[in-house]
Protein backbone atom coordinates (compact mmCIF):
# COMPACT_ATOMS: atom_id res chain seq x y z
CA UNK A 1 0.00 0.00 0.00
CA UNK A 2 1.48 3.29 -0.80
CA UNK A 3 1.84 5.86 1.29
CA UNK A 4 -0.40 8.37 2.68
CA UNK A 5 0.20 11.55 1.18
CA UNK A 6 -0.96 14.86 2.56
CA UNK A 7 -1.17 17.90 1.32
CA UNK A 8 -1.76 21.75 2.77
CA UNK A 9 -1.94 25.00 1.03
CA UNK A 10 0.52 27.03 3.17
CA UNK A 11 3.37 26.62 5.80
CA UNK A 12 1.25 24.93 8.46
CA UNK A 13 2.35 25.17 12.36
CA UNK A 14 4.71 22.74 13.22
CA UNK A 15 3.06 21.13 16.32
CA UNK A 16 -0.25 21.00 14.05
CA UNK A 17 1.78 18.98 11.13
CA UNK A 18 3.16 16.99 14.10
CA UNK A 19 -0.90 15.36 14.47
CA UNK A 20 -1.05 14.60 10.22
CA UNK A 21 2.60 13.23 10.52
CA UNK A 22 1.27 10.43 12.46
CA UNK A 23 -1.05 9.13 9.85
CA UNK A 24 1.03 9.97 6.98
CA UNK A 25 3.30 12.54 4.85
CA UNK A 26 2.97 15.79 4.83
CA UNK A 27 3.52 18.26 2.10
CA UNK A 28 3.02 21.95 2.85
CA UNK A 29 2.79 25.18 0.16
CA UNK A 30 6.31 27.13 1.08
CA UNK A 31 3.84 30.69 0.92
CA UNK A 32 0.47 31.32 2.01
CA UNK A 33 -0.32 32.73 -1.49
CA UNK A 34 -2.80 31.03 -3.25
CA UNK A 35 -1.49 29.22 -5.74
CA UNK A 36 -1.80 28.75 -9.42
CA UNK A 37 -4.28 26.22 -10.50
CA UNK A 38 -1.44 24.33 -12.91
CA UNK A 39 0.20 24.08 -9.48
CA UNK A 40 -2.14 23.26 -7.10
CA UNK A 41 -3.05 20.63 -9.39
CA UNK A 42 0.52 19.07 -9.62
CA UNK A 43 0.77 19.29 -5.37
CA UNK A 44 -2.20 16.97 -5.30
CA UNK A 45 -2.03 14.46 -8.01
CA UNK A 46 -1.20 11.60 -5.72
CA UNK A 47 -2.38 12.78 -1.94
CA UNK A 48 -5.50 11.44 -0.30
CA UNK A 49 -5.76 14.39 2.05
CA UNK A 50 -6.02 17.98 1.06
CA UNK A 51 -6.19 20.78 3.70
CA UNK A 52 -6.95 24.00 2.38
CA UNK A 53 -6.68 27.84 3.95
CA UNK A 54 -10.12 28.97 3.79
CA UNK A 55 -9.28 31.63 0.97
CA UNK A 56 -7.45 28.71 -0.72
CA UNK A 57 -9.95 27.12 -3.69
CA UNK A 58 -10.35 23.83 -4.24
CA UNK A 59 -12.70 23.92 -7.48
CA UNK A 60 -13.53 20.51 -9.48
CA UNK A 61 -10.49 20.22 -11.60
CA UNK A 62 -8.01 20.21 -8.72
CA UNK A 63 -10.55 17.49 -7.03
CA UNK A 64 -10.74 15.67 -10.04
CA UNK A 65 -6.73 15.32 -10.87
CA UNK A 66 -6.48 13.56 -7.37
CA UNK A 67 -7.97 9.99 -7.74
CA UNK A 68 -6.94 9.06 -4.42
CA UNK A 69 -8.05 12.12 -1.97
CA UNK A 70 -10.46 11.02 0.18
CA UNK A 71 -11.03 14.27 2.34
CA UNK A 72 -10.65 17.94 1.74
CA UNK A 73 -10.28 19.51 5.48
CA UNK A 74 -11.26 23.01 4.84
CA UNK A 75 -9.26 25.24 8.09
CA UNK A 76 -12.44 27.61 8.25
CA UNK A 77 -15.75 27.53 9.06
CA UNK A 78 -17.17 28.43 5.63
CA UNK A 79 -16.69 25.91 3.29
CA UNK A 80 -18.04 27.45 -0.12
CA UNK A 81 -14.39 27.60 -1.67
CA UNK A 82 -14.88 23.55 -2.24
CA UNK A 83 -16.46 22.30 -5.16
CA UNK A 84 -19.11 20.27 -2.75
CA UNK A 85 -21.47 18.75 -5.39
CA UNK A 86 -17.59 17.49 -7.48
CA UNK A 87 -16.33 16.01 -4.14
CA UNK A 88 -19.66 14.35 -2.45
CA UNK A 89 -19.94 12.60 -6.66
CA UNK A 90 -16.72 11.06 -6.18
CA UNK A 91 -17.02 10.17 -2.38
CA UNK A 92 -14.53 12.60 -1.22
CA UNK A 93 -15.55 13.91 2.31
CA UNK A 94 -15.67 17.66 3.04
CA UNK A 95 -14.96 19.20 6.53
CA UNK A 96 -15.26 22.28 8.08
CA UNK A 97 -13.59 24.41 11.50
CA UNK A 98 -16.97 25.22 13.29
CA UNK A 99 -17.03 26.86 17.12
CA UNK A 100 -13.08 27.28 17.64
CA UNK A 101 -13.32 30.86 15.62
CA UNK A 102 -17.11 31.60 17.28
CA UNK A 103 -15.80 34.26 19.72
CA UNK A 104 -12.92 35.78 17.87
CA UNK A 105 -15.39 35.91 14.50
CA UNK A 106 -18.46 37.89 17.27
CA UNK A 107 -15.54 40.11 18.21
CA UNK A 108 -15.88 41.57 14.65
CA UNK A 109 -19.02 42.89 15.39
CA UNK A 110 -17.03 45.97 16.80
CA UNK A 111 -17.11 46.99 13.23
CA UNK A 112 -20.16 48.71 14.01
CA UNK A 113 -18.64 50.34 17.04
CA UNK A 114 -16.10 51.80 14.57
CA UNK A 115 -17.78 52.97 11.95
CA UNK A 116 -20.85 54.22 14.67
CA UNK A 117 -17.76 56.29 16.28
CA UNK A 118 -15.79 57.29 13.16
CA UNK A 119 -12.90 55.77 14.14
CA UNK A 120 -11.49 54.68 11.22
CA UNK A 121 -11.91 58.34 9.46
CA UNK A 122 -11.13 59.62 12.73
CA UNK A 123 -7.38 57.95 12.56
CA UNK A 124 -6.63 59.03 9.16
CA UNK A 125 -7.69 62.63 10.47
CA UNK A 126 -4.78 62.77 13.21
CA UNK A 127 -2.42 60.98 10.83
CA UNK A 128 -2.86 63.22 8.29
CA UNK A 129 -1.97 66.11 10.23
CA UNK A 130 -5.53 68.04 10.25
CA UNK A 131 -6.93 67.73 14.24
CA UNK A 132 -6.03 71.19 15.26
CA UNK A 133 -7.97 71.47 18.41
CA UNK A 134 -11.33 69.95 19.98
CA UNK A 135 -14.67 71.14 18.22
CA UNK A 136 -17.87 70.74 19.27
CA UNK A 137 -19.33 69.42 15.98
CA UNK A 138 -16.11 67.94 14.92
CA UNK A 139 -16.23 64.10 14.28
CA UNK A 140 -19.67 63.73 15.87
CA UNK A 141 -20.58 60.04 15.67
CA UNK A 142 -23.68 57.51 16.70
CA UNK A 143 -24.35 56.21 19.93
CA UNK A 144 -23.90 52.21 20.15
CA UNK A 145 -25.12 51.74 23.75
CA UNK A 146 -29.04 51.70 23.84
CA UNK A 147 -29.46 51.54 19.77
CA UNK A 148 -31.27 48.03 18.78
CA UNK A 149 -29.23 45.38 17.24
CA UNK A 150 -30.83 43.47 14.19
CA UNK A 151 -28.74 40.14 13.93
CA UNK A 152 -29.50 38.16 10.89
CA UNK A 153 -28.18 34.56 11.07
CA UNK A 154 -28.68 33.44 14.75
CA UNK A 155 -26.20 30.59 15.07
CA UNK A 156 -22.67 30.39 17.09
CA UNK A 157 -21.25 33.65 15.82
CA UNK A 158 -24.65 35.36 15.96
CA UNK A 159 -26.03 34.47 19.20
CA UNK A 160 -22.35 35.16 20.45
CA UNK A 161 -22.87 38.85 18.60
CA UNK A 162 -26.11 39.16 20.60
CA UNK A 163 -24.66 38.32 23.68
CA UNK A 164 -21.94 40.94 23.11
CA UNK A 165 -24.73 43.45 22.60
CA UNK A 166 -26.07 42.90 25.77
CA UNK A 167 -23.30 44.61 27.40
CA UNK A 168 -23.90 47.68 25.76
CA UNK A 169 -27.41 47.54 26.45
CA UNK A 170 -29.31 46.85 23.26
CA UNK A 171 -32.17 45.99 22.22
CA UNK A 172 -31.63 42.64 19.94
CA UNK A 173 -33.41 41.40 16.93
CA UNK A 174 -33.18 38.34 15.35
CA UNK A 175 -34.26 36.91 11.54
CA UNK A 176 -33.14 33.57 10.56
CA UNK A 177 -35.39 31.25 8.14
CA UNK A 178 -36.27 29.34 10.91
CA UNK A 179 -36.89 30.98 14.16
CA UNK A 180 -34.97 29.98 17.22
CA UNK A 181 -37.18 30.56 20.10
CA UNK A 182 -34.44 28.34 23.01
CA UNK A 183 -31.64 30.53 21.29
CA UNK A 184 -33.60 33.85 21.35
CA UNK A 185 -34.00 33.35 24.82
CA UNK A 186 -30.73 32.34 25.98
CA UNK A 187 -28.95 35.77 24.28
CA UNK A 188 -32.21 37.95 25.10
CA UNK A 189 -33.28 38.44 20.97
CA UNK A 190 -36.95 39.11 19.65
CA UNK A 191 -37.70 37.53 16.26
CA UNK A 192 -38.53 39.51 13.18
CA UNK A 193 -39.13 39.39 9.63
CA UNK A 194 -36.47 40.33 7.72
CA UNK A 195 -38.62 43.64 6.34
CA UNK A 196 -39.21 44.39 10.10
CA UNK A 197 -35.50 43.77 11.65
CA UNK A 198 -34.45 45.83 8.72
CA UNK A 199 -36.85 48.56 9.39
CA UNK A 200 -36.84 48.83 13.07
CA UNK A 201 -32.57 47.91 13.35
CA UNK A 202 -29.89 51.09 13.93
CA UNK A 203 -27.57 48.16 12.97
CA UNK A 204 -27.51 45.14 11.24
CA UNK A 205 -24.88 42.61 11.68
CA UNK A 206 -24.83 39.71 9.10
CA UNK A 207 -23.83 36.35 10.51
CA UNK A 208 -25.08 33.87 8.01
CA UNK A 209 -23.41 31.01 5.86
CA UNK A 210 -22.88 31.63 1.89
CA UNK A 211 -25.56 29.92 -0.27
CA UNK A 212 -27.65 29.85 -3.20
CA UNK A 213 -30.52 31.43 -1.18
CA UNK A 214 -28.55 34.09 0.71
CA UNK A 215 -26.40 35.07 -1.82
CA UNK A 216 -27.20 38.94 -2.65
CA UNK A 217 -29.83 38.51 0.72
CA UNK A 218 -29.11 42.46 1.35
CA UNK A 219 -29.50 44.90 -2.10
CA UNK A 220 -31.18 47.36 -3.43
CA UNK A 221 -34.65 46.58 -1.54
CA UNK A 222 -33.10 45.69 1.51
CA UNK A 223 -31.29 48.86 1.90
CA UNK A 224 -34.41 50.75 1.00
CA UNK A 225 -36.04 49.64 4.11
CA UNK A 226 -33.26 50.47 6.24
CA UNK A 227 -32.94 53.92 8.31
CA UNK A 228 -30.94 56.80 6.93
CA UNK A 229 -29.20 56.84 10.41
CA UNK A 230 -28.35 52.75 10.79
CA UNK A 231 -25.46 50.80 10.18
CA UNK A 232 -25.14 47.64 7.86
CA UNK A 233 -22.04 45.24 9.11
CA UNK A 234 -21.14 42.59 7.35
CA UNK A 235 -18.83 40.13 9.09
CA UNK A 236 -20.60 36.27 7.40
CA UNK A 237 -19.65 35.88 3.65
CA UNK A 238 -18.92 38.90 0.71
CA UNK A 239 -21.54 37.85 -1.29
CA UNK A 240 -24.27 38.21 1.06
CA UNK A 241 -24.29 41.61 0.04
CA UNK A 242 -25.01 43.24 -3.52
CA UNK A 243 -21.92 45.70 -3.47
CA UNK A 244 -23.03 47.94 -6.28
CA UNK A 245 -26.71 48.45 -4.35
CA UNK A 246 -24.27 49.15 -1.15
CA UNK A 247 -22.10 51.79 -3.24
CA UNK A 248 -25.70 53.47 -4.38
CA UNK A 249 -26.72 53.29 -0.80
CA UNK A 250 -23.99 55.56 0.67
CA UNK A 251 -23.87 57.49 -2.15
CA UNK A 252 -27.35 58.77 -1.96
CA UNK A 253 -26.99 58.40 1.76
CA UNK A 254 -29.68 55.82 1.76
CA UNK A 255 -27.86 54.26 5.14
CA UNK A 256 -25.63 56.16 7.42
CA UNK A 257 -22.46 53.94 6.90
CA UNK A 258 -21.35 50.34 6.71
CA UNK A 259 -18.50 48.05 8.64
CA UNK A 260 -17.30 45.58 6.07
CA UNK A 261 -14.61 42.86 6.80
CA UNK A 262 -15.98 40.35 3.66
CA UNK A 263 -16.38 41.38 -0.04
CA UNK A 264 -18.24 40.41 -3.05
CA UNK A 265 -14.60 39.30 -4.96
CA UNK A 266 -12.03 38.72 -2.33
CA UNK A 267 -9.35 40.50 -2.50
CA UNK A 268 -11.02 42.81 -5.13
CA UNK A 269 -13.13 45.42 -3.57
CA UNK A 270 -15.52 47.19 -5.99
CA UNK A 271 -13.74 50.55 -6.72
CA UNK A 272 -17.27 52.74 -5.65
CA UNK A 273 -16.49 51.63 -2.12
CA UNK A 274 -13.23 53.74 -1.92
CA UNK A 275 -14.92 57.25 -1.97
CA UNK A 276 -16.63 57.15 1.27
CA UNK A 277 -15.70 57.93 4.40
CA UNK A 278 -18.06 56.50 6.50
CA UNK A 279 -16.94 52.55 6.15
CA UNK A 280 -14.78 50.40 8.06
CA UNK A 281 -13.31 48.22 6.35
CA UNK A 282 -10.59 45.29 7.35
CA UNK A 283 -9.42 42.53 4.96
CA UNK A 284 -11.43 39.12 5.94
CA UNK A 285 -9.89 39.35 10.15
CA UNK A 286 -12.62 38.11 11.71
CA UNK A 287 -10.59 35.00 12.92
CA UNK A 288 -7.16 36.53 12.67
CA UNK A 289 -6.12 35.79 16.46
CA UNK A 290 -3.06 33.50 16.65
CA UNK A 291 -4.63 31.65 19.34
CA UNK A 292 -7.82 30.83 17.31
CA UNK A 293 -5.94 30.07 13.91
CA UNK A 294 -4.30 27.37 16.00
CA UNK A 295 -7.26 25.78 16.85
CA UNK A 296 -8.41 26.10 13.14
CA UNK A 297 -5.79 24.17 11.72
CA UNK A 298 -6.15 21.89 14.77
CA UNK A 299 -9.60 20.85 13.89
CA UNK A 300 -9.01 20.92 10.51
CA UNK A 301 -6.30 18.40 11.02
CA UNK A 302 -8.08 16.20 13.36
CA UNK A 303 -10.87 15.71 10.77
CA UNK A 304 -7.91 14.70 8.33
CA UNK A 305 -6.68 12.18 10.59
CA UNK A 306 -10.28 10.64 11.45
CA UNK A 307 -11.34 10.38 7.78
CA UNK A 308 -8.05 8.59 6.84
CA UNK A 309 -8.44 5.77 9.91
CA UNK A 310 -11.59 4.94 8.25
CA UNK A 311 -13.68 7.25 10.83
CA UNK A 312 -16.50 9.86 10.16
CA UNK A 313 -15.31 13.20 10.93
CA UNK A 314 -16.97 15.17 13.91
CA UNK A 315 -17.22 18.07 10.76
CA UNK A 316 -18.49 16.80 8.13
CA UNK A 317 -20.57 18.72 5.76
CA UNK A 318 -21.40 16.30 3.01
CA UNK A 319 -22.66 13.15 4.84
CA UNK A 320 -23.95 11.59 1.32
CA UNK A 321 -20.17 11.22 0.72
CA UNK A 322 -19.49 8.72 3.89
CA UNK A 323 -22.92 7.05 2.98
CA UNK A 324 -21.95 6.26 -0.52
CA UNK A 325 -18.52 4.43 1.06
């Protein structure tokens, strides 16, 4: 039998390559680039275990020109950079990183505080030389504490978003396509309609999963319901939002501002968003603690190391793959 080969897509930690060593070889990408398609390709023509950054694609071709993989352990929680339907046809299983990045991702939601407060702007005022002395209209921002909260997506990350808001007081609302009554409770959140979280919210914080249905969830309608004076915060997936209907939004001053950390075309950022001042942006953080990376690549190895003993990983997001086996 030949050897188990495995393969990740940048310089993983050394005690975390220590777990995969003991099931088999490890190969690791010298840069955490992504890498060309011709090359990924080449890496993985004879591994049975590919674990991918989550910015790291692993589309059909690449799943396809390795006959033996058997798992793709994806080190995020958001798995839509795997071709799903291509690996679950040919039995390869497909795991995710959920709950070790829950707090770390929540902590994100001080996007809104940011852009509420002006900070960002605010920093590139004293940098660039032009605070001259304290003025009473000068900066003058939104008030966070007391404002309601209008979470949609009320799993880990946004029931751990709700609890955060607590703190400062708020009044939470929830929408998810299936209410969550023991959840609501727990984190103090009233259910809504989407039209009514959207219309009663001074922010909304997005904390759902890419997919087919929630792709483009907030555009040009959605922002029309909003106030002038709210807040939209994006911290789930880029696509959840129609970019262009965002850009018209803050140029007619539909919404008050926006806290972005996700983006339609990672790393692209459509060029309209550039000309405002009132967004915070930061470039896909929300798990960026060294602490919480660790335990990424932990769990994503773990679920490598279960699927090639012949076990079902604790992560596993395409269960028709271990049935067919």
């Amino acid at each position: 039998m030949a050897a188990r080969s495995i393969f990740v897509t940048w310089p993983m930690e050394a005690d975390v390559r220590a777990i995969l060593e003991r099931v088999g070889t490890v190969h690791t990408s010298t840069t955490e680039h992504e890498l060309a398609l011709s090359d990924l390709i080449r890496h993985v023509a004879d591994v049975e275990a590919i674990i991918p950054m989550g910015a790291h694609p692993i589309p059909e071709p690449v799943i396809a020109a390795a006959p033996r993989l058997r798992i793709v352990a994806v080190a995020a929680v958001g798995y839509n950079i795997v071709d799903v339907a291509a690996a679950t046809c040919r039995g390869v299983l497909v795991t995710n990183t959920p709950g070790v990045l829950t707090d770390t991702t929540a902590d994100m939601g001080a996007l809104m505080l940011g852009v509420a407060r002006r900070v960002p702007e605010s920093d590139r005022f004293v940098r660039a030389g032009k605070w001259t002395g304290v003025y009473w209209s000068q900066l003058m921002g939104a008030d966070v504490h007391g404002a309601t909260l209008g979470v949609i997506g009320l799993g880990r990350i946004g029931q751990a978003i709700a609890r955060r808001a607590q703190g400062f007081g708020m009044r939470v609302l929830y929408h998810k396509r299936t209410p969550d009554p023991e959840a609501a409770r727990r984190v103090g959140a009233e259910y809504r309609s989407k039209t009514d979280l959207l219309r009663e919210s001074d922010f909304v914080v997005l904390s759902i999963p890419l997919t087919s249905e929630t792709r483009h969830l907030i555009g040009a309608a959605e922002l029309a319901l909003m106030k002038p004076t709210a807040f939209l915060v994006n911290v789930a997936r880029g696509p959840v939002v129609d970019e262009a209907a965002l850009v018209e939004a803050l140029r007619t001053k539909r919404i008050a501002g926006a806290g972005l950390d996700v983006f339609e075309e990672e790393p692209k950022l459509h060029p309209g968003l550039l000309g405002f001042e009132n967004l915070a942006l930061t470039p896909h953080i929300g798990s960026a603690s060294g602490a919480t990376r660790r335990r990424m690549a932990t769990r994503a190895a773990e679920n490598c190391v279960a699927a090639l003993e012949g076990h079902r990983p604790p992560d596993l997001v395409n269960p028709d793959a271990w049935r067919a086996k």
